[in-house]
N, C-alpha and C. Protein backbone atom coordinates (compact mmCIF):
# COMPACT_ATOMS: atom_id res chain seq x y z
N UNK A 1 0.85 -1.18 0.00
CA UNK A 1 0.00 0.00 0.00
C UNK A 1 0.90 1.25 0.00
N UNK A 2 1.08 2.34 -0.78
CA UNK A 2 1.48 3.50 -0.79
C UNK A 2 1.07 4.49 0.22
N UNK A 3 1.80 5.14 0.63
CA UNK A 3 1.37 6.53 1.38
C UNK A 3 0.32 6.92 0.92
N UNK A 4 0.28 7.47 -0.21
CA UNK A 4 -1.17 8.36 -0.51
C UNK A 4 -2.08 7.73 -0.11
N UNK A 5 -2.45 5.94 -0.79
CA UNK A 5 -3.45 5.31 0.00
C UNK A 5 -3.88 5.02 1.20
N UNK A 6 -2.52 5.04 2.23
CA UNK A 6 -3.03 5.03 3.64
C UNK A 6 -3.25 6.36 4.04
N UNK A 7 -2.82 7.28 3.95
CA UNK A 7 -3.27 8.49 3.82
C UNK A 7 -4.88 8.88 3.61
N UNK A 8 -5.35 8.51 2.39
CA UNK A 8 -6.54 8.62 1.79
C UNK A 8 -7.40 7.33 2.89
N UNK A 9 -6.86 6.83 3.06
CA UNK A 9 -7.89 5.59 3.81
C UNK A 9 -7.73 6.12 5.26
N UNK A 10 -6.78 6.55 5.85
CA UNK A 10 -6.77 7.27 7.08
C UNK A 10 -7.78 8.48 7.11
N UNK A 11 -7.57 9.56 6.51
CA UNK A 11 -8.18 10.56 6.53
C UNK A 11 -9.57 10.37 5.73
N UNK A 12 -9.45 10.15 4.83
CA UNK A 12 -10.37 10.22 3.76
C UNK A 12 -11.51 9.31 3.06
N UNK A 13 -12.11 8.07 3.74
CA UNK A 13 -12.49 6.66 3.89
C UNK A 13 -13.50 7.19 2.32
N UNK A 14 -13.33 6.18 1.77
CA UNK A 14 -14.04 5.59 0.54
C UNK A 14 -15.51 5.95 0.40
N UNK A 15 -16.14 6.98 -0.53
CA UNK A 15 -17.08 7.38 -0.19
C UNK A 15 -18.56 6.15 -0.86
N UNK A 16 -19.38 6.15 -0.07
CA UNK A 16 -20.29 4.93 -0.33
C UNK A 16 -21.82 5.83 -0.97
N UNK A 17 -22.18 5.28 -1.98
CA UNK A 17 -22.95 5.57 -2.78
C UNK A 17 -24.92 5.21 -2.44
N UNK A 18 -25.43 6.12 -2.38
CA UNK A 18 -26.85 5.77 -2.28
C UNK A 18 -27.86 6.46 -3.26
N UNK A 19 -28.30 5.30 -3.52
CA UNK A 19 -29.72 6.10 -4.33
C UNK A 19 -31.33 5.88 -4.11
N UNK A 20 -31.63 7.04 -3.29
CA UNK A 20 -32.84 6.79 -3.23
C UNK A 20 -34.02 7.09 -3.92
N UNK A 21 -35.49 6.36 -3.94
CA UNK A 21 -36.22 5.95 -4.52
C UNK A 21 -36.89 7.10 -5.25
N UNK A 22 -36.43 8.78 -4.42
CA UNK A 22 -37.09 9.95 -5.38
C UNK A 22 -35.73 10.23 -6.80
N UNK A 23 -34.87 9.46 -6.51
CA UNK A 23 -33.93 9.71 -7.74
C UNK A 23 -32.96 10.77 -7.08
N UNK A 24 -32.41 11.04 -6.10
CA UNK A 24 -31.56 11.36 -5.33
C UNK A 24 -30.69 10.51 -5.43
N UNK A 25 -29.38 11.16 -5.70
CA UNK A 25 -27.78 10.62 -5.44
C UNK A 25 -27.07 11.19 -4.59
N UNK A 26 -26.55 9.87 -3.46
CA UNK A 26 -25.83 10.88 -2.76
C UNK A 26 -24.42 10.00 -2.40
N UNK A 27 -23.26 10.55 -2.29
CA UNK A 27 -22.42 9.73 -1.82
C UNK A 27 -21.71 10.50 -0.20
N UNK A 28 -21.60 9.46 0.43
CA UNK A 28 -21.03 9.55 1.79
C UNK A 28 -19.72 9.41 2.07
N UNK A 29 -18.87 9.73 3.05
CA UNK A 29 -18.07 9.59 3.40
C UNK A 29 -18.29 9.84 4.86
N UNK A 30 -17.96 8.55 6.10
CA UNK A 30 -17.68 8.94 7.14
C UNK A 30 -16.85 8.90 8.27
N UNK A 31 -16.32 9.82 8.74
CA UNK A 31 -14.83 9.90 9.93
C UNK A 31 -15.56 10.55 11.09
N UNK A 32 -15.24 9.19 12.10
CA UNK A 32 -15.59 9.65 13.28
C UNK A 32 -16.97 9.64 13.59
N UNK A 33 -17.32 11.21 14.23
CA UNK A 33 -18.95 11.09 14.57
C UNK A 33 -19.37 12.05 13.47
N UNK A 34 -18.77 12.45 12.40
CA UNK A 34 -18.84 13.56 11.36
C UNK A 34 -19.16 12.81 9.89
N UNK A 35 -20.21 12.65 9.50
CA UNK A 35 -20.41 12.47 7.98
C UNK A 35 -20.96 13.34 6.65
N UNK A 36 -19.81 13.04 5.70
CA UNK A 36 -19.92 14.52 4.47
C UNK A 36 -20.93 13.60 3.57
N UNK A 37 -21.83 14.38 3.32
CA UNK A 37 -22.39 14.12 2.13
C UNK A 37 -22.58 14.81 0.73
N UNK A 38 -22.52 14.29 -0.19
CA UNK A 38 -22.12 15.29 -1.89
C UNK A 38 -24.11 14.63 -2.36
N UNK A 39 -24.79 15.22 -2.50
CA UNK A 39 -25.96 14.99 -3.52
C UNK A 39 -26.37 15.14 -4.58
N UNK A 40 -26.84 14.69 -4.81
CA UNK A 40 -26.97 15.12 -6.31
C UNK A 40 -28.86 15.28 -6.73
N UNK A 41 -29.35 15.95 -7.06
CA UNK A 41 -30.89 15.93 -6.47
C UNK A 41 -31.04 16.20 -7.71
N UNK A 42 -32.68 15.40 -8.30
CA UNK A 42 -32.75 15.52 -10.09
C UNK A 42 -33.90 16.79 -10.01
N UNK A 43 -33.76 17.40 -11.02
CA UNK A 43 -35.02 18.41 -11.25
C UNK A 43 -36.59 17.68 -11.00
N UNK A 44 -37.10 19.00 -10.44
CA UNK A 44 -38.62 18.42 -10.24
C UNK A 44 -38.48 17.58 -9.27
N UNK A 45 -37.49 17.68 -7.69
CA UNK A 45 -37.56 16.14 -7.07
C UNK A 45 -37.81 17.44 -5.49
N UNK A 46 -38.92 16.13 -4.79
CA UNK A 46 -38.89 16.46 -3.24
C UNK A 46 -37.96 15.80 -2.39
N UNK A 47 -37.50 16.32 -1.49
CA UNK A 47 -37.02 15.35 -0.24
C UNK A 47 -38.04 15.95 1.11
N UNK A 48 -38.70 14.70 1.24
CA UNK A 48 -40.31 15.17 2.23
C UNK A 48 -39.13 15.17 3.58
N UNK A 49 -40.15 16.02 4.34
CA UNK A 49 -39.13 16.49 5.90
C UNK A 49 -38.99 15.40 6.53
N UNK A 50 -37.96 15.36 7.02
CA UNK A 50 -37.85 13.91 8.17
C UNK A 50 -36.59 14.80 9.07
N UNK A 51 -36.58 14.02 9.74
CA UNK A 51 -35.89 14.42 11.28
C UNK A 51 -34.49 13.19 11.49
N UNK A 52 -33.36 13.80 12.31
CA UNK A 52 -32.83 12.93 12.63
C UNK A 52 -31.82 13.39 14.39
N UNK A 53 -31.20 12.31 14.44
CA UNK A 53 -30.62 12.70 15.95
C UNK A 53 -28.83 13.58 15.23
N UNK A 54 -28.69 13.59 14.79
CA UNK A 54 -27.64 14.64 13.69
C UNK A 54 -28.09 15.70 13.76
N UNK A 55 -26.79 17.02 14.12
CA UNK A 55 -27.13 18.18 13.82
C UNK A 55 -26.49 18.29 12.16
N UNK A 56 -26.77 18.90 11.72
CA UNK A 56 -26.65 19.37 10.05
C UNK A 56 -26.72 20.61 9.55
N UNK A 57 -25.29 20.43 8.68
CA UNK A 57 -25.43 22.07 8.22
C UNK A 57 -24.89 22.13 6.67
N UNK A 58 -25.92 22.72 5.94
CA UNK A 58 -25.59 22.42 4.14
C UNK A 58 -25.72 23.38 3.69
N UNK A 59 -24.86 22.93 2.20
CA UNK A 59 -24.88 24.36 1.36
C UNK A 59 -25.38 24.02 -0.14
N UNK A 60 -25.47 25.12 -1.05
CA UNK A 60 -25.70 24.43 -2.62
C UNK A 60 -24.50 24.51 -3.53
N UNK A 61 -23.92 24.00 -4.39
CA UNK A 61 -22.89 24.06 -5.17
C UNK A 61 -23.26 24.58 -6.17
N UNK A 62 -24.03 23.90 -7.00
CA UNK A 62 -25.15 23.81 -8.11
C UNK A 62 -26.45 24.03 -8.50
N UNK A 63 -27.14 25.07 -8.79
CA UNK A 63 -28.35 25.21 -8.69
C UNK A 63 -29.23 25.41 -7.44
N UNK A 64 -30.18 25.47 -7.78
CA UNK A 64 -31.62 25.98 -6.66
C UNK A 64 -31.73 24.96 -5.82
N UNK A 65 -31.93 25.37 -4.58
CA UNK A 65 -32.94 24.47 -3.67
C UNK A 65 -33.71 25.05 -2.86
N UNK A 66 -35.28 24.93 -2.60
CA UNK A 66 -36.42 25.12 -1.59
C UNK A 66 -35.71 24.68 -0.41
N UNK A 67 -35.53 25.33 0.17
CA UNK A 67 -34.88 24.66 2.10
C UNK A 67 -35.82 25.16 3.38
N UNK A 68 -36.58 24.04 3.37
CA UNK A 68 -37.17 24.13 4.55
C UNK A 68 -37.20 23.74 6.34
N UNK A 69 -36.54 24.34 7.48
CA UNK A 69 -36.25 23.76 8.69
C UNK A 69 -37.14 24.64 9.36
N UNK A 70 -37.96 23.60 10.36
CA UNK A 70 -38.69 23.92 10.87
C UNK A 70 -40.03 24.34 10.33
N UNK A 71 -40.16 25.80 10.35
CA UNK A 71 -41.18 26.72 10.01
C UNK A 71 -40.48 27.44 8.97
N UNK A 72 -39.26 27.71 8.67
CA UNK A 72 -38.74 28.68 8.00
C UNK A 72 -38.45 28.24 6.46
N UNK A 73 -38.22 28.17 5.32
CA UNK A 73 -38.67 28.54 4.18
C UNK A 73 -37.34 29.36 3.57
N UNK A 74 -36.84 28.97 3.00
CA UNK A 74 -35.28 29.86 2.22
C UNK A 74 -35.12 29.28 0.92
N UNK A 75 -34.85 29.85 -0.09
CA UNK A 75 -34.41 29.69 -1.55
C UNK A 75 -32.79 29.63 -1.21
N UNK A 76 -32.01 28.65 -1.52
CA UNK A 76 -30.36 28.27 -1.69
C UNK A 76 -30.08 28.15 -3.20
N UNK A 77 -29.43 29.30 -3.31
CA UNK A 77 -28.72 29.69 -4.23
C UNK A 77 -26.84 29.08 -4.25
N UNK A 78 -26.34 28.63 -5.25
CA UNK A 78 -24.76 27.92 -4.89
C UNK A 78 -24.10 29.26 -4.28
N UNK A 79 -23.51 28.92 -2.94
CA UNK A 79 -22.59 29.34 -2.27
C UNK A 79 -23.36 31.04 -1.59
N UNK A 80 -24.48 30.96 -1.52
CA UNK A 80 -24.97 32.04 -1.30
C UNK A 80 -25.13 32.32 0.05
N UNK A 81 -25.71 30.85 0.50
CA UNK A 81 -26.62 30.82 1.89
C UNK A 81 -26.16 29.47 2.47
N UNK A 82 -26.34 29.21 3.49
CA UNK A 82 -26.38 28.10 3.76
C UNK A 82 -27.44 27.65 4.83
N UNK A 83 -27.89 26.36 5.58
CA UNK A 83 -29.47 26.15 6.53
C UNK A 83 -27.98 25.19 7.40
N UNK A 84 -28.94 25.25 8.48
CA UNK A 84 -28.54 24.69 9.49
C UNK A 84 -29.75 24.28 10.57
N UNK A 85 -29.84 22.96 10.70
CA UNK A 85 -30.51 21.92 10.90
C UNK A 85 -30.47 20.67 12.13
N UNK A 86 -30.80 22.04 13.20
CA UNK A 86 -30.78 20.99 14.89
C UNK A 86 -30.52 19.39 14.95
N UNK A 87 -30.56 18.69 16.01
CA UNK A 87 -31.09 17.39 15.96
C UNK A 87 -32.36 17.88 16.62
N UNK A 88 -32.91 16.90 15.43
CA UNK A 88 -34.72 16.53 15.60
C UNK A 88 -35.50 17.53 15.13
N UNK A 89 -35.00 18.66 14.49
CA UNK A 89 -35.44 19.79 13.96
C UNK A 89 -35.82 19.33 12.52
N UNK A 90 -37.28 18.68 12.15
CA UNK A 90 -37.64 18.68 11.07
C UNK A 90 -37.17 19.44 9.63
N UNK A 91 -36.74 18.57 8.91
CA UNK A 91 -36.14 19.47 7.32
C UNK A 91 -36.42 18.63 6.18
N UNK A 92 -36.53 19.33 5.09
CA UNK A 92 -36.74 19.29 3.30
C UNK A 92 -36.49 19.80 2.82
N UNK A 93 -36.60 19.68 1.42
CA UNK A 93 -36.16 20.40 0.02
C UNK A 93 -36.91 19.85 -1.11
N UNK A 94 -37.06 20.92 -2.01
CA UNK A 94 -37.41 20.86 -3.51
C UNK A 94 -36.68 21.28 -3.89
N UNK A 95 -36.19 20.37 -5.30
CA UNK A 95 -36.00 21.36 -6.39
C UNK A 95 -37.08 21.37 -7.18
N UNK A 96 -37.32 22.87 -7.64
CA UNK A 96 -38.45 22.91 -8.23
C UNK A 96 -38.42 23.30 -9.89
N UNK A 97 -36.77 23.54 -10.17
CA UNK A 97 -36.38 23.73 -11.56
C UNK A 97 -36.12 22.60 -12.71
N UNK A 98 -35.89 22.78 -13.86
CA UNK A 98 -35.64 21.84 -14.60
C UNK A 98 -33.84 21.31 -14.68
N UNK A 99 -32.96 21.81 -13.82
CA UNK A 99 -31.69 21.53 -13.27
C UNK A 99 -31.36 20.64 -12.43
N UNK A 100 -30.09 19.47 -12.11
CA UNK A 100 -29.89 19.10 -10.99
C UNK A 100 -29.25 19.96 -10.14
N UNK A 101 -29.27 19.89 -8.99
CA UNK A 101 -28.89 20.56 -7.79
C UNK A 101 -27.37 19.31 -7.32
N UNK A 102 -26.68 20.03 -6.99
CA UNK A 102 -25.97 19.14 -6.25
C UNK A 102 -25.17 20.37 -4.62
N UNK A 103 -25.43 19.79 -3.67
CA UNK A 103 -25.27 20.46 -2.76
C UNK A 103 -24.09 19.05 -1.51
N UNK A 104 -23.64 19.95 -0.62
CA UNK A 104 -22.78 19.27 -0.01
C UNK A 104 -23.17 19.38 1.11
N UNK A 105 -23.50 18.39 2.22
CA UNK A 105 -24.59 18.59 3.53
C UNK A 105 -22.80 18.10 4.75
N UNK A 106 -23.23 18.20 5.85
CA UNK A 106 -21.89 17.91 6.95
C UNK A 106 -23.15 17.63 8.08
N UNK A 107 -23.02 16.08 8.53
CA UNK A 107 -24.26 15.66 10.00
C UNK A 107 -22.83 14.79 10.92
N UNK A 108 -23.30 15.34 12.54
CA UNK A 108 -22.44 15.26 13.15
C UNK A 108 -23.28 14.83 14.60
N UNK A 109 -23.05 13.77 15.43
CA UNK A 109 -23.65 13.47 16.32
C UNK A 109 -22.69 13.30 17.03
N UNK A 110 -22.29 13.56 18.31
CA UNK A 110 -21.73 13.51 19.14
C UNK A 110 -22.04 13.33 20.26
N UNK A 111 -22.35 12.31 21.10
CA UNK A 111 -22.95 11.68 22.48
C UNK A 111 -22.48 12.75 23.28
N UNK A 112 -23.22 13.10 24.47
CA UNK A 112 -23.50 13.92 25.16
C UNK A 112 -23.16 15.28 24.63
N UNK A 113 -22.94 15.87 23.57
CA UNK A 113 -22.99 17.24 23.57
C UNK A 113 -24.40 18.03 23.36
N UNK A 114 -24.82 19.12 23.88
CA UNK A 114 -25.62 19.82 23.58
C UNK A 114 -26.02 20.71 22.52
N UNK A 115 -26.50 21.00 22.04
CA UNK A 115 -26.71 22.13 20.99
C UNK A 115 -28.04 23.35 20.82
N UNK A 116 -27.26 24.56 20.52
CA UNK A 116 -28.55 25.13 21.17
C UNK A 116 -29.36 25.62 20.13
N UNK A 117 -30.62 26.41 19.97
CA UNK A 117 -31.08 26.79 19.09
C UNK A 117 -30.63 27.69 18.44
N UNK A 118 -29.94 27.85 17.04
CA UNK A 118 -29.82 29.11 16.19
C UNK A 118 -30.91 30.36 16.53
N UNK A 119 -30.29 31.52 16.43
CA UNK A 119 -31.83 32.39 15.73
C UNK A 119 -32.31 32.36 14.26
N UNK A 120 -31.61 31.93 13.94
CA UNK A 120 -32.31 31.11 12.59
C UNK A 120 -31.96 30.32 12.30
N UNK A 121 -32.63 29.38 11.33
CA UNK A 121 -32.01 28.46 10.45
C UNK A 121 -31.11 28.50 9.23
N UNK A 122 -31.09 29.79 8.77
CA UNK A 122 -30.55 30.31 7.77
C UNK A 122 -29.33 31.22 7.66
N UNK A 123 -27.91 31.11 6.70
CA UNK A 123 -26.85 31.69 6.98
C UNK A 123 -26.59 32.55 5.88
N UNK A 124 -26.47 33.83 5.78
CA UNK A 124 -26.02 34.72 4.58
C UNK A 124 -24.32 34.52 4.64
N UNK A 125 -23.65 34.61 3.18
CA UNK A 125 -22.17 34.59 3.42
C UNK A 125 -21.96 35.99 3.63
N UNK A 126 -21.04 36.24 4.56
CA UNK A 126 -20.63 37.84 5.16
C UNK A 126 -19.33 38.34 4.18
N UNK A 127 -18.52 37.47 4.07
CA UNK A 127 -17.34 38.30 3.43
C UNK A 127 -16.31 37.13 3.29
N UNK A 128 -15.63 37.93 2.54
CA UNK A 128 -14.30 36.73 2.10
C UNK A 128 -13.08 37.93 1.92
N UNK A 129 -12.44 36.84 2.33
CA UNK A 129 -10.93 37.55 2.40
C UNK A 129 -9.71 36.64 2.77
N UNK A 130 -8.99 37.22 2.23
CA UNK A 130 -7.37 36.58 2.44
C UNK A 130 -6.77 36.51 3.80
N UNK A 131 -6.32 35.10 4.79
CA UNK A 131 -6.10 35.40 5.63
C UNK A 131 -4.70 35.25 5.46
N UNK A 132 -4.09 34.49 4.35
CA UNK A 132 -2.63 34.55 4.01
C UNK A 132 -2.62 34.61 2.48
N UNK A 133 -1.56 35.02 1.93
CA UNK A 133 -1.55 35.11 0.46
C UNK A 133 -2.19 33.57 0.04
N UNK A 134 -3.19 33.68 -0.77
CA UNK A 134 -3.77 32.36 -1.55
C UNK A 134 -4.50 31.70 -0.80
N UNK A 135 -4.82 32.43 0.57
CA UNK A 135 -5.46 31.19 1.50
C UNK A 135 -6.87 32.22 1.85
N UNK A 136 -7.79 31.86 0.94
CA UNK A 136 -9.29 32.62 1.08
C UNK A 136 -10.25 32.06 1.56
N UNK A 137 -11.02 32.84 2.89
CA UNK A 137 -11.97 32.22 3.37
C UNK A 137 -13.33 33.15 3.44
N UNK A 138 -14.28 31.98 3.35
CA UNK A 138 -15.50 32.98 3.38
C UNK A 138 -16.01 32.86 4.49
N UNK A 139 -16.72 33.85 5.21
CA UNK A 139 -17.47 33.69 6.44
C UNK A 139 -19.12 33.95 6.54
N UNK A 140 -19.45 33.29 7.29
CA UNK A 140 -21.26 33.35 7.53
C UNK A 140 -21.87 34.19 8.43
N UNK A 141 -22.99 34.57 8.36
CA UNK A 141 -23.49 35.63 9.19
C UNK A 141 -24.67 35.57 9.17
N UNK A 142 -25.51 34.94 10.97
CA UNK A 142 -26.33 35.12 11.17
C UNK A 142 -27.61 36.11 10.86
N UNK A 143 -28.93 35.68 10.16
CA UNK A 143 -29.48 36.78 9.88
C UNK A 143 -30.23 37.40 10.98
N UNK A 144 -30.15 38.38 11.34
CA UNK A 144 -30.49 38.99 12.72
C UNK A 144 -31.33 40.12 12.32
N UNK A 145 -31.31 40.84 11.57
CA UNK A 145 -32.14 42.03 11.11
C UNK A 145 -31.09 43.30 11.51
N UNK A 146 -29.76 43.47 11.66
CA UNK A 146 -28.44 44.09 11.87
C UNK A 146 -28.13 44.43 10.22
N UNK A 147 -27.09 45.27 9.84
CA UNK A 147 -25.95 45.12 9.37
C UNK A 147 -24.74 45.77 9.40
N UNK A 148 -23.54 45.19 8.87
CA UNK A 148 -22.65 45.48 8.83
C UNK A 148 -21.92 47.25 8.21
């Protein structure tokens, strides 16, 4: 076995493929109590709300998505916004365009930790900037009814 591969199998475990029955693709990868998911969601498709013991927090890469947590209701635009999604805090999505969506979700359960309620479910990106030459990060910002 080469470095890179134990490397890649250390850090990076083999991502496992699912397809479910609304025509959703998604592949997994999971380390630890932290699992990444890549989707791939076909035009015209629901994902009806369901709940889980995972807190969750996603974004869009590709196209539109309806994002619904809780009560709240947000259009995800790629790299615009992002939802964030309690444990047990009911969530869904439509796409309601003739595009696939592919978005990248992060669910993380961790025995005894707590988590508290957002004031929203929803994240605007605040700003991006260089924190070293070539090394750019973007940051999120609670929507509060404030600004900057």
């Amino acid at each position: 076995m080469t470095t890179e591969q134990k490397v890649q199998e250390l850090y990076f475990p083999q991502a496992k493929k699912r397809e479910w029955d609304n025509g959703v693709i998604q592949y997994s990868t999971v380390r630890g109590d932290t699992e990444v998911l890549i989707s791939h969601v076909p035009p015209h498709t629901i994902i009806e709300p369901h709940e889980h013991p995972e807190a969750q927090i996603g974004i869009v890469l590709k196209g539109e998505l309806q994002m619904t947590v809780g009560q709240s209701t947000q259009l995800l635009t790629p790299l615009e916004s992002a939802y964030i999604a309690p444990p047990f805090v009911p969530h869904g999505a439509s796409n309601l365009t003739d595009e696939e969506v592919i978005a990248i979700d992060i669910k993380r359960l961790k025995d005894g930790e707590e988590y508290t309620a957002p004031p929203t479910y929803f994240l605007d990106i605040f700003k991006t900037r260089d924190l070293l030459p070539g090394m750019e990060v973007t940051f999120f910002l609670w929507r509060t009814g404030w600004s900057l």
